[in-house]
C-alpha atoms as a PDB file:
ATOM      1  CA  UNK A   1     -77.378 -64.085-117.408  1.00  0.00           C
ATOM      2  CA  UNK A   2     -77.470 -67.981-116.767  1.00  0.00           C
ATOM      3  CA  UNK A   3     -74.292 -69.389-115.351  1.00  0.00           C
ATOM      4  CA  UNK A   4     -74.964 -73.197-116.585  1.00  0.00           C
ATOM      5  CA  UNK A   5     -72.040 -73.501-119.088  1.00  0.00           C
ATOM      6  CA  UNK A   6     -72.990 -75.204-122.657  1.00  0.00           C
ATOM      7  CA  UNK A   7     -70.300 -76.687-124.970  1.00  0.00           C
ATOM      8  CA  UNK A   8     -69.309 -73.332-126.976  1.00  0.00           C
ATOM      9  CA  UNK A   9     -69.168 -75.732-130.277  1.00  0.00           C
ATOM     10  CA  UNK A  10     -72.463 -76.816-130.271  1.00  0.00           C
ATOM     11  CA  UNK A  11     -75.334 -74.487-130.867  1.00  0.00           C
ATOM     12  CA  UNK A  12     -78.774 -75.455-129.177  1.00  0.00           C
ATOM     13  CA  UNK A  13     -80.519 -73.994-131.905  1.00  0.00           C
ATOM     14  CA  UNK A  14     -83.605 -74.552-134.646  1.00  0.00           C
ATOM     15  CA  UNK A  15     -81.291 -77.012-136.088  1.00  0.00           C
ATOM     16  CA  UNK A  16     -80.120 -78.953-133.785  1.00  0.00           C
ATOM     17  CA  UNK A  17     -83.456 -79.881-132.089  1.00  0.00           C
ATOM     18  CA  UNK A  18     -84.375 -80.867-135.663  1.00  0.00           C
ATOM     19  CA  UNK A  19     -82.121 -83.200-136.316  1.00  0.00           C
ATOM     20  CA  UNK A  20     -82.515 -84.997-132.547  1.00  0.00           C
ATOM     21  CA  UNK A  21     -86.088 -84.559-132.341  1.00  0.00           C
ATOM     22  CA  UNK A  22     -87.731 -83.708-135.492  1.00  0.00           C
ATOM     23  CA  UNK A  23     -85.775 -85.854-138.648  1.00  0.00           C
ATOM     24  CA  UNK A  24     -86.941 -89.345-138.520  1.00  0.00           C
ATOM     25  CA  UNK A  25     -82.909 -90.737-139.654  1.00  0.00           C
ATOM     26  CA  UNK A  26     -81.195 -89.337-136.736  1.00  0.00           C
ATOM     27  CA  UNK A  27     -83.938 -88.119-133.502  1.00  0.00           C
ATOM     28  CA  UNK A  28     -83.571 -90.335-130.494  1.00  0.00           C
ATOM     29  CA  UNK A  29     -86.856 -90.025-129.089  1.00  0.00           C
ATOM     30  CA  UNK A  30     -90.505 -90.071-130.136  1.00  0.00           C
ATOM     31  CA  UNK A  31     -93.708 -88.584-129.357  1.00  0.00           C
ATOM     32  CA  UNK A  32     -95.192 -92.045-128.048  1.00  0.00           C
ATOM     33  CA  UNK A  33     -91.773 -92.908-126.123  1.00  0.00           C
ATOM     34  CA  UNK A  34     -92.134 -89.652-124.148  1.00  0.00           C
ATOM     35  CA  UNK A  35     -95.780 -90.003-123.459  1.00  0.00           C
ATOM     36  CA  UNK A  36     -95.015 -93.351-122.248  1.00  0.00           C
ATOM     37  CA  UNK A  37     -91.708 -91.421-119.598  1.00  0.00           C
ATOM     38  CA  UNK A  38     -94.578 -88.994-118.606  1.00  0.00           C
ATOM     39  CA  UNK A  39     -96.950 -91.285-117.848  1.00  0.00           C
ATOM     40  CA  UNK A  40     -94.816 -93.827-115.963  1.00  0.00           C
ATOM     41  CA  UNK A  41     -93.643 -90.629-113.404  1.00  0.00           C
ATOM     42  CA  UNK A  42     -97.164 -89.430-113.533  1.00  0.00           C
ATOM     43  CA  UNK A  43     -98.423 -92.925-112.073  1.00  0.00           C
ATOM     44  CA  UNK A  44     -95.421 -92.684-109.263  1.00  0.00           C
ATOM     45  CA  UNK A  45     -95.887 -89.554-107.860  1.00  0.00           C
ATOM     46  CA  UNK A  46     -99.667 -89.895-107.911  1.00  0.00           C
ATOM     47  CA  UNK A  47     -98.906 -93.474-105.776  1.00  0.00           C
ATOM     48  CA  UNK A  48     -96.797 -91.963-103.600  1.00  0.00           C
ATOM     49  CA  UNK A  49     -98.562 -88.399-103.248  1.00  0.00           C
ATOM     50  CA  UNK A  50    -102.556 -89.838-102.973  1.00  0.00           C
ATOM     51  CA  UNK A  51    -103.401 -87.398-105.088  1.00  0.00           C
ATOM     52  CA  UNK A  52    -103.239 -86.161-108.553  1.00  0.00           C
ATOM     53  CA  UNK A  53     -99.946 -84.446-109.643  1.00  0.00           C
ATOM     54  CA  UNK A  54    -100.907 -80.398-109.954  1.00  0.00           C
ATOM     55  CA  UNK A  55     -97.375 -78.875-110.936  1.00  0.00           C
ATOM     56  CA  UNK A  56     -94.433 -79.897-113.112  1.00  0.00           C
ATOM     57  CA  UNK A  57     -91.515 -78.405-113.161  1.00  0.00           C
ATOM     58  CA  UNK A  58     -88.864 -79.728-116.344  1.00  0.00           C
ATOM     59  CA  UNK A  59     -85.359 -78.908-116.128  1.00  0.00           C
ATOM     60  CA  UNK A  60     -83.502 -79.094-119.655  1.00  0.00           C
ATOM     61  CA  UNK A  61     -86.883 -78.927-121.115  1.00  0.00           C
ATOM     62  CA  UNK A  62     -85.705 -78.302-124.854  1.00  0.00           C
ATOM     63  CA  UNK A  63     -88.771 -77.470-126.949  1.00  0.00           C
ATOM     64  CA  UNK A  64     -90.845 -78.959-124.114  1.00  0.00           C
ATOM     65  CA  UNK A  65     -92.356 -82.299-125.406  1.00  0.00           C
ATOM     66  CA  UNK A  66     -93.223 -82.976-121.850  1.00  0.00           C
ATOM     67  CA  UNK A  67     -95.610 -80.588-121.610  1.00  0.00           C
ATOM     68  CA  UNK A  68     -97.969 -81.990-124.267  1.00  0.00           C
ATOM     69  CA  UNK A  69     -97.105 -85.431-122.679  1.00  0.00           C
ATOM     70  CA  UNK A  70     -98.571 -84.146-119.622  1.00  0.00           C
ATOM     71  CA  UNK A  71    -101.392 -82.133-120.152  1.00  0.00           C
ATOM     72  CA  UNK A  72    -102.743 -84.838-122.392  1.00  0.00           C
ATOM     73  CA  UNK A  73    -102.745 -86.729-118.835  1.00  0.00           C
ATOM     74  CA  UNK A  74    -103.474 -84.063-116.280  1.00  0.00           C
ATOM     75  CA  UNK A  75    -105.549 -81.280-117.749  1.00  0.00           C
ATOM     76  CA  UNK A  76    -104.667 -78.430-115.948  1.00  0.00           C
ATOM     77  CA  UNK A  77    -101.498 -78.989-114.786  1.00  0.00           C
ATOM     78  CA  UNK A  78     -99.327 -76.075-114.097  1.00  0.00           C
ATOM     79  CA  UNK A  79     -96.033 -76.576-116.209  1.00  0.00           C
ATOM     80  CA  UNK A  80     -92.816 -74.559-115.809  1.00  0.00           C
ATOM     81  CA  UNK A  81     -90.083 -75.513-118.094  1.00  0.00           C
ATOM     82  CA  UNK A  82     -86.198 -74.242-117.903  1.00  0.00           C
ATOM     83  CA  UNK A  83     -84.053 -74.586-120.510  1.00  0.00           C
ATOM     84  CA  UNK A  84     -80.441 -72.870-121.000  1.00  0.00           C
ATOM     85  CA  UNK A  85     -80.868 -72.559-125.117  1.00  0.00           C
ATOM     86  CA  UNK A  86     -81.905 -68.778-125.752  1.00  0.00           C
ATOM     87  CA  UNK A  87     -83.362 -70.123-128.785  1.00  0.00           C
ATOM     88  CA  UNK A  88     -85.422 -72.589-126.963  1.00  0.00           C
ATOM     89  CA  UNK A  89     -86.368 -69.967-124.695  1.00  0.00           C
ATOM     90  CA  UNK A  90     -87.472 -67.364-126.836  1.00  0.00           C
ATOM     91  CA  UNK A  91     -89.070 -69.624-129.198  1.00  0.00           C
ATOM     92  CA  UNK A  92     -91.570 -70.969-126.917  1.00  0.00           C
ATOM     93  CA  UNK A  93     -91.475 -69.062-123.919  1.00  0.00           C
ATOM     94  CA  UNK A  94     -94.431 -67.529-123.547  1.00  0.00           C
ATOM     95  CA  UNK A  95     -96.337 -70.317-125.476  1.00  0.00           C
ATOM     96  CA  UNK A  96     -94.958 -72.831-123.754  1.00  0.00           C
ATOM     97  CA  UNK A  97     -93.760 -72.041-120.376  1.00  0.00           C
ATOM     98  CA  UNK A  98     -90.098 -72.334-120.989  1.00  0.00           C
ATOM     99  CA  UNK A  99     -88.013 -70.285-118.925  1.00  0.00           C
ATOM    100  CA  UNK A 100     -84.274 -69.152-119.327  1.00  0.00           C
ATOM    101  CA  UNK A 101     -81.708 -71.042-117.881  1.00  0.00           C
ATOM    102  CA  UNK A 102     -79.800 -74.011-116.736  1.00  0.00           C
ATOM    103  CA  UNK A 103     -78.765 -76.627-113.324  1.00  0.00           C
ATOM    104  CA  UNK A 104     -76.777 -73.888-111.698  1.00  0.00           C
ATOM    105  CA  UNK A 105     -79.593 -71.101-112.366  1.00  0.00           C
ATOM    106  CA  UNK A 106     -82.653 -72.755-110.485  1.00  0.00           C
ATOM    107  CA  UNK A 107     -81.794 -70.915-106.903  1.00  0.00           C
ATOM    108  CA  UNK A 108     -82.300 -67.586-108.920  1.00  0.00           C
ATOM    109  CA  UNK A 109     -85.575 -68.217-111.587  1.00  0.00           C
ATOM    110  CA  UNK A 110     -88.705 -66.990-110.368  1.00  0.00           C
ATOM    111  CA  UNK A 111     -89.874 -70.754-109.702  1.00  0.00           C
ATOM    112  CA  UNK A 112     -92.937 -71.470-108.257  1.00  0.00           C
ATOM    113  CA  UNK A 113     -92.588 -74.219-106.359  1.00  0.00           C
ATOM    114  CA  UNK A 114     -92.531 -76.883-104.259  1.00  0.00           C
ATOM    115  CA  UNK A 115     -93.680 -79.167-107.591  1.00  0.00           C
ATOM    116  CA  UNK A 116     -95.274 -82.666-107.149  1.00  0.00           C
ATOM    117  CA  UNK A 117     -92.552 -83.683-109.821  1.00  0.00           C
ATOM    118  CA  UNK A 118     -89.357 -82.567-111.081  1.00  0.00           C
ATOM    119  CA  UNK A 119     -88.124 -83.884-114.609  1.00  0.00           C
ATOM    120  CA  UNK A 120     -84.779 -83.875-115.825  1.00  0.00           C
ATOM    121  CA  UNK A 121     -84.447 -85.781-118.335  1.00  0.00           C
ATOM    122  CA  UNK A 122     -81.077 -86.171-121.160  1.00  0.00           C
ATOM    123  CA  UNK A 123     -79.726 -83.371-119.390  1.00  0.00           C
ATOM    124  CA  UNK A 124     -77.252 -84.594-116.263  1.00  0.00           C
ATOM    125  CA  UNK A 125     -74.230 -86.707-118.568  1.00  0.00           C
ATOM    126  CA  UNK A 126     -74.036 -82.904-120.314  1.00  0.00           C
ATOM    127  CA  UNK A 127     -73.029 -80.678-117.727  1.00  0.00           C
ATOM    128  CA  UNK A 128     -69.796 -80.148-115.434  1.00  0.00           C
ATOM    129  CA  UNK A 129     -70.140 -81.804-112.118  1.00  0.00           C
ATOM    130  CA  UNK A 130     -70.226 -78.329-110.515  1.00  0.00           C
ATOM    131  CA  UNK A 131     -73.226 -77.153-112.463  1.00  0.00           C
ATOM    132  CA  UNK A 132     -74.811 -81.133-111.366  1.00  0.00           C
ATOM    133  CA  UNK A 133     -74.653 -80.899-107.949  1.00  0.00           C
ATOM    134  CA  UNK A 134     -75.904 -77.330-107.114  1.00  0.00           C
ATOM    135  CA  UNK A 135     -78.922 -77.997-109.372  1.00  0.00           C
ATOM    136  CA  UNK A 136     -79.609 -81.229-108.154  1.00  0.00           C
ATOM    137  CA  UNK A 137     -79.445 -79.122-104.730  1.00  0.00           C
ATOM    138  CA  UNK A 138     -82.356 -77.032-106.085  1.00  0.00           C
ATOM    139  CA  UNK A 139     -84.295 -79.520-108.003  1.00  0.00           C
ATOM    140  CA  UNK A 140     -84.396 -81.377-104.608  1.00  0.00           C
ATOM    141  CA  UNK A 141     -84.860 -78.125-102.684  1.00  0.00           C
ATOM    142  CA  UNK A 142     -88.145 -77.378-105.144  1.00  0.00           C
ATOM    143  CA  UNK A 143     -89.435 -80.775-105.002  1.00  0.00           C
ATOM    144  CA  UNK A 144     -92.316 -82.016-102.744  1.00  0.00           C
ATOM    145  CA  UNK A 145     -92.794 -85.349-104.781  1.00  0.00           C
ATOM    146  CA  UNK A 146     -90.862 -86.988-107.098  1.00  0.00           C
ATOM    147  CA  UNK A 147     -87.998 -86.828-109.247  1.00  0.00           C
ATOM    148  CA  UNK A 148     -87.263 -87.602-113.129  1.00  0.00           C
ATOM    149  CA  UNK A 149     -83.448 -88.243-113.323  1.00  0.00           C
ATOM    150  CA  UNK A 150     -82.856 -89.798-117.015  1.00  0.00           C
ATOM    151  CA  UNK A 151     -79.067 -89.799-117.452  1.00  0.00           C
ATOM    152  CA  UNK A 152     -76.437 -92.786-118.971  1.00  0.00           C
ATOM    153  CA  UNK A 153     -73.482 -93.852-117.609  1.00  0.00           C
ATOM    154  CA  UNK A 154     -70.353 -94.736-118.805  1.00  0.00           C
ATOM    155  CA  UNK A 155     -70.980 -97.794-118.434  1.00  0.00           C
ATOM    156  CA  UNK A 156     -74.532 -97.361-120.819  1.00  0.00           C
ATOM    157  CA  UNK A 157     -74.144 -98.134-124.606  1.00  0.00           C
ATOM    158  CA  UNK A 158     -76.669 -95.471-125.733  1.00  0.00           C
ATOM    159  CA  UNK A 159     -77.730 -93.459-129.301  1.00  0.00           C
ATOM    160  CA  UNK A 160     -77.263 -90.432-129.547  1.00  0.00           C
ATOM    161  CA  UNK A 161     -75.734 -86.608-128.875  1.00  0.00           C
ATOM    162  CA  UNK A 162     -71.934 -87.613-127.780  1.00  0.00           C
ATOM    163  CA  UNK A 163     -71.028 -84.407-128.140  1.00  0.00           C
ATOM    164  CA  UNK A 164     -70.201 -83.047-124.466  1.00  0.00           C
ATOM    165  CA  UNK A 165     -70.807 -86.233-123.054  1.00  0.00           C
ATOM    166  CA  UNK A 166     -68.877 -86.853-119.345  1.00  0.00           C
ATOM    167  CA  UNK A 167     -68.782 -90.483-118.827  1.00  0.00           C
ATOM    168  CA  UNK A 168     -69.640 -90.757-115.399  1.00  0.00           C
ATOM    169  CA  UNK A 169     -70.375 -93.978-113.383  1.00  0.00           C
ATOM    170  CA  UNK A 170     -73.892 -95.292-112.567  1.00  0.00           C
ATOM    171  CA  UNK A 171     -71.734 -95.706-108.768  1.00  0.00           C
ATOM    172  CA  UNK A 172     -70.801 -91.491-109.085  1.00  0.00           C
ATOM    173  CA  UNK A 173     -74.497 -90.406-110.065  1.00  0.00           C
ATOM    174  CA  UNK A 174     -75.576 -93.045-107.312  1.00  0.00           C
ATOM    175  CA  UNK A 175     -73.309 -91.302-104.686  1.00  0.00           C
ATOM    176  CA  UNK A 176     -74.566 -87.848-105.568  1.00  0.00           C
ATOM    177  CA  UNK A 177     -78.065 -88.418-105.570  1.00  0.00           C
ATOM    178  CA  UNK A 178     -77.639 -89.797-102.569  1.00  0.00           C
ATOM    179  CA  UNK A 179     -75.557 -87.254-100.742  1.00  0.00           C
ATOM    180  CA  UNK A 180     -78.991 -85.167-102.037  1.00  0.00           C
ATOM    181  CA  UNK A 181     -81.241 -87.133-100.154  1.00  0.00           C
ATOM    182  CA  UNK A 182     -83.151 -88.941-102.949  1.00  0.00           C
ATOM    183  CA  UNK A 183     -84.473 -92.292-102.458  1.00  0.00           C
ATOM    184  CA  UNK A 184     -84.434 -94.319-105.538  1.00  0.00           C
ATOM    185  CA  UNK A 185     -87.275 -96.380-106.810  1.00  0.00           C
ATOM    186  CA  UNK A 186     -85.896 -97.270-110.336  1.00  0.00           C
ATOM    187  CA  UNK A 187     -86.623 -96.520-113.767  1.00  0.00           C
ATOM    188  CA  UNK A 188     -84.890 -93.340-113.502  1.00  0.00           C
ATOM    189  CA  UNK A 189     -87.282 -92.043-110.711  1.00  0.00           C
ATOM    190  CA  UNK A 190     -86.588 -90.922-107.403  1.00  0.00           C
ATOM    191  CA  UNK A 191     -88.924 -89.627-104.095  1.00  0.00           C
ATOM    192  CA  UNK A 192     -87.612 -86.639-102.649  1.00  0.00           C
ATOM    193  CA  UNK A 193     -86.639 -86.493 -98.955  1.00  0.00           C
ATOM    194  CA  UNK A 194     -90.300 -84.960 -98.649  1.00  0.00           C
ATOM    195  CA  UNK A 195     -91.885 -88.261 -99.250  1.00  0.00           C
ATOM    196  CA  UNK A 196     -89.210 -90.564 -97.798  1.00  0.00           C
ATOM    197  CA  UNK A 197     -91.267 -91.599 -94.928  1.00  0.00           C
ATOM    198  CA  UNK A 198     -94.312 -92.777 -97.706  1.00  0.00           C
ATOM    199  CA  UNK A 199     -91.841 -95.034 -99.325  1.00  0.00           C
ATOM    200  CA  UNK A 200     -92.206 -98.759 -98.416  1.00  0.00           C
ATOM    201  CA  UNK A 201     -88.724-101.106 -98.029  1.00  0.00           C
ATOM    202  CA  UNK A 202     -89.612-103.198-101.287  1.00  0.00           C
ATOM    203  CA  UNK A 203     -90.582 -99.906-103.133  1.00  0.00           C
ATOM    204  CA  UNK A 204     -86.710 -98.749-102.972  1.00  0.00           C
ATOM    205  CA  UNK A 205     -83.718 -99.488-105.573  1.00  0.00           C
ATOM    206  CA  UNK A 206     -81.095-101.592-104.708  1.00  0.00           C
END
């Protein structure tokens, strides 16, 4: 049984992921704005890897809009994508890849890993800090390329699910990926300490 804990009050069901991602009045992403995400990380871990990018894996993947983000770029890539809704899960599974669980459950999913890149994305300013740091443990642990960290701050003024929200500081995320071993390039992306040594002085965040 996953150990990530949800908010009890709010159901990760058929109806919420309609109204944030299907109902044109309230869903805070589109199709285009998430091919655009895929194909930003895409172009980074390619740069940094010299190769094409083989295996995703998506961590809070929801109904996985990644995935068709993705394989409209890479053909063929393997996608694995965890998610800690049982509806989620069983809904699209085996259609879509989508595996059981949440942060804290990585170290125990049959994962095949090391991926070329890890996405997390709307996921970290949900969960307890507990749950963030042992799964950014394991999404760094699985990683041979690059990571997808999309998470606001409290210092963000962002639209949206502020249900569960833990208003964190950019300086308290920055500190724990860190301590991780990420390097950070910007635009939510980070190299894992895999590909440290391929990433140039000017290439790194401030």
């Amino acid at each position: 049984m996953p150990r990530s804990r949800l908010d009890a009050s709010k159901p990760y069901d058929a109806a919420y992921y309609a109204r944030w991602y299907h109902d044109p009045r309230t869903r805070v992403t589109a199709r285009t704005i998430v091919r655009r995400k895929a194909a930003l990380a895409v172009a980074a871990a390619e740069h940094l890897l010299e190769r094409p990018v083989r295996n995703v894996l998506d961590v809070g993947c929801g109904e996985a809009p990644w995935r068709a983000a993705l394989l409209d770029l890479r053909p063929g890539t393997r996608y694995t994508g965890v998610d800690p809704s049982e509806w989620a899960a069983a809904r699209y599974g085996a259609s879509r890849g989508v595996l059981h669980g949440g942060l804290a459950d990585l170290g125990s999913l049959p994962l095949r890993g090391p991926f070329d890149l890890v996405v997390c994305s709307d996921v970290l300013h949900y969960v307890p800090d507990g749950d963030l740091r042992r799964g950014l443990a394991a999404m760094v642990s699985l990683s041979r390329g690059l990571l997808w960290l999309e998470a606001f701050t409290a210092e963000d003024d962002f639209e949206g699910d502020v249900q569960g929200f833990r208003p964190r500081s950019a300086r308290w995320y920055r500190a724990a990926f860190s301590k991780a071993g990420l390097v950070p390039l910007g635009l939510w992306l980070h190299a894992s300490p895999a590909l440290e040594h391929r990433v140039a002085a000017l290439e790194r965040g401030a």
